[in-house]
Protein backbone atom coordinates (compact mmCIF):
# COMPACT_ATOMS: atom_id res chain seq x y z
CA UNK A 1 -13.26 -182.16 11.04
CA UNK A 2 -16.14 -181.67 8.58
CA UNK A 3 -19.33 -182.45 9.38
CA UNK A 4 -22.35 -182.98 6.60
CA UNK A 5 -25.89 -182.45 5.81
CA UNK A 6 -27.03 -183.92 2.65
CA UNK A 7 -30.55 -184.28 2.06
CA UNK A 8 -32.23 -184.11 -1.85
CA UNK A 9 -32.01 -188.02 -2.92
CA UNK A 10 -34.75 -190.04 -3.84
CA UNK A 11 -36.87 -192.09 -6.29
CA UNK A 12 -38.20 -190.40 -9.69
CA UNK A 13 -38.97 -192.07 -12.94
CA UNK A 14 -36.80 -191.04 -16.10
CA UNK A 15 -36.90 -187.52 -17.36
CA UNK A 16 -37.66 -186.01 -14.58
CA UNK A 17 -35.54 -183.97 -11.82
CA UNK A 18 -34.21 -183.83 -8.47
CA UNK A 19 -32.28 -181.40 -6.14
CA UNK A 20 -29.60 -182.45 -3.93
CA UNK A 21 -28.19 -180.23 -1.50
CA UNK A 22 -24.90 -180.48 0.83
CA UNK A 23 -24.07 -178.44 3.74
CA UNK A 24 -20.85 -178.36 5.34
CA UNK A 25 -19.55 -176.83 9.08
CA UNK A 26 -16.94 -176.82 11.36
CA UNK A 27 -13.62 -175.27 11.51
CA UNK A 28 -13.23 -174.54 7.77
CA UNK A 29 -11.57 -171.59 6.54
CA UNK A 30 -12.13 -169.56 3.52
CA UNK A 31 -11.47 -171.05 -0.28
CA UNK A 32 -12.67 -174.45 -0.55
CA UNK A 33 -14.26 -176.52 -3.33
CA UNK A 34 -17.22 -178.45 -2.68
CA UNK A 35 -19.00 -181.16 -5.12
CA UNK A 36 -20.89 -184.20 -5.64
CA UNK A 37 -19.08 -187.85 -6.70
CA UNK A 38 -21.59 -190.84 -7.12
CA UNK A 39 -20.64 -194.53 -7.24
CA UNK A 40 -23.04 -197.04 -8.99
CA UNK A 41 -23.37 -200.85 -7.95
CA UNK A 42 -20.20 -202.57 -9.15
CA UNK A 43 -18.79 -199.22 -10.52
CA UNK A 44 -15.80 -196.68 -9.44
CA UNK A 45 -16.56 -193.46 -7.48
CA UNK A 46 -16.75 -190.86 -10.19
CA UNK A 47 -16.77 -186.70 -10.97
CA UNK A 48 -20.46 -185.04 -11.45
CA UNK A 49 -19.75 -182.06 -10.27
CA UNK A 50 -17.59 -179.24 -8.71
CA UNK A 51 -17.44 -175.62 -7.69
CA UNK A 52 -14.82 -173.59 -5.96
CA UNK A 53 -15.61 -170.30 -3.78
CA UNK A 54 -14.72 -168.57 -7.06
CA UNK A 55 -17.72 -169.40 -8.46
CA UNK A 56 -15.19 -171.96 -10.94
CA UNK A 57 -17.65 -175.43 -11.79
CA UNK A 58 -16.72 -178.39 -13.24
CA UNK A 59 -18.85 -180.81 -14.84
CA UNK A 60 -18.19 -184.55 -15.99
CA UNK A 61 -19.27 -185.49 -19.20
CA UNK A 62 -22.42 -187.66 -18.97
CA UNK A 63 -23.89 -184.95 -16.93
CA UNK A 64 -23.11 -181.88 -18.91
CA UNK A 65 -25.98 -180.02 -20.18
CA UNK A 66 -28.46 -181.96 -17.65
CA UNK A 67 -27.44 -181.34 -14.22
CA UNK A 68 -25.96 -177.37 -12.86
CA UNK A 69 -24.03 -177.01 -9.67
CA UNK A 70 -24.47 -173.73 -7.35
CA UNK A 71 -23.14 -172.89 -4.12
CA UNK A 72 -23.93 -170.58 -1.65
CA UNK A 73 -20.45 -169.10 0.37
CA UNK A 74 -21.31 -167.88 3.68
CA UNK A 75 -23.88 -170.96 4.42
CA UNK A 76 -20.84 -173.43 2.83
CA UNK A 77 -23.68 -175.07 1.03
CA UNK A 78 -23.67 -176.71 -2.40
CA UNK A 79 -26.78 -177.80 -4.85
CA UNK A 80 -26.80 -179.87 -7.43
CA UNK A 81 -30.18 -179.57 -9.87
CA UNK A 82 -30.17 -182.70 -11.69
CA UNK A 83 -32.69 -182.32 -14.88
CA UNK A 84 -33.49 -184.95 -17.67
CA UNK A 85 -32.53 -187.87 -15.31
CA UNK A 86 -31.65 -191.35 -16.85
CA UNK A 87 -31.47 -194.52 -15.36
CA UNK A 88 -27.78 -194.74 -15.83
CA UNK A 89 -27.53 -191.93 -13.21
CA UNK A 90 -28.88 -194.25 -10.31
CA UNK A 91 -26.09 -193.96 -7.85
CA UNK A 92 -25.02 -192.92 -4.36
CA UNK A 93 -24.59 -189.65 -4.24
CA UNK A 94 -21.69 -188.31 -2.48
CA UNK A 95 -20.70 -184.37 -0.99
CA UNK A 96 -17.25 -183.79 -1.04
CA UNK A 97 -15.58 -180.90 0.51
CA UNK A 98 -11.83 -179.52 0.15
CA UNK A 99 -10.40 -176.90 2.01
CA UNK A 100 -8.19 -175.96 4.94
CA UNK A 101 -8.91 -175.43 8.44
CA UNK A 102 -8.81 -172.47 10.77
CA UNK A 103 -5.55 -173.73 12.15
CA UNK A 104 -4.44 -173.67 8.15
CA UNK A 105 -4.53 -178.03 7.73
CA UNK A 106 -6.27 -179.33 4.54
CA UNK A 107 -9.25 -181.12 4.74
CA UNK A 108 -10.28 -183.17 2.64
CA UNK A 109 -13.50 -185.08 3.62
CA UNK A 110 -16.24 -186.82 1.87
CA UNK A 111 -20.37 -187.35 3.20
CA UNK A 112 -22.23 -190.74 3.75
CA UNK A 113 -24.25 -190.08 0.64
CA UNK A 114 -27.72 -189.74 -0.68
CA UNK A 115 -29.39 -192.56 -3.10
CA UNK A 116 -30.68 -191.23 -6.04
CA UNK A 117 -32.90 -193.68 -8.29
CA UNK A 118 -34.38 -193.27 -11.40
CA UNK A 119 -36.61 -195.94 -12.65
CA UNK A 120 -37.01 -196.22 -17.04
């Protein structure tokens, strides 16, 4: 079981930026990859962003260029620096972790989310 800190969300006006950060603890083993999904009002759960232990980051389209995923390893914590925001990007903001436990099952497990706003 996974359990999740995200904090960063919040209310800023277009153009500007926000940071969101996830942390992630319990029985997790080494190797994982750790991102952010968002879902709008009305709209699918989608990709923003990923990165592996590895350093390996994936990025989904609309966001490329604008927003840069880090993580940091030992703390199993992920950021997400969001620059440039647009309105379009209001969303909940969700931390996803996959991985495998210290008794070797995979976890896959997902956070309650953070709101992110951004008014035109």
């Amino acid at each position: 079981q996974v359990h999740f800190v995200e904090s960063g969300g919040g209310l800023v006006q277009a153009g500007g930026s926000l940071t969101l950060s996830c942390a992630a603890s319990g029985n997790i083993a080494g190797g994982w990859t750790m991102g952010w999904y968002r879902q709008a009002p009305g709209k699918e759960r989608e990709l923003v962003a990923t990165i592996t232990t590895d350093g390996v980051t994936e990025y989904s389209a609309s966001v490329k260029g604008r927003f840069s995923i880090s993580g940091d390893n030992p703390k199993t914590t992920v950021y997400l620096q969001m620059n440039n925001l647009k309105p379009e990007d209001t969303a909940l903001y969700y931390c996803h972790f996959r991985g495998t436990s210290i008794w070797e099952m995979n976890i896959d497990a997902w956070g309650r989310g953070t709101q992110v706003t951004i008014s035109s």
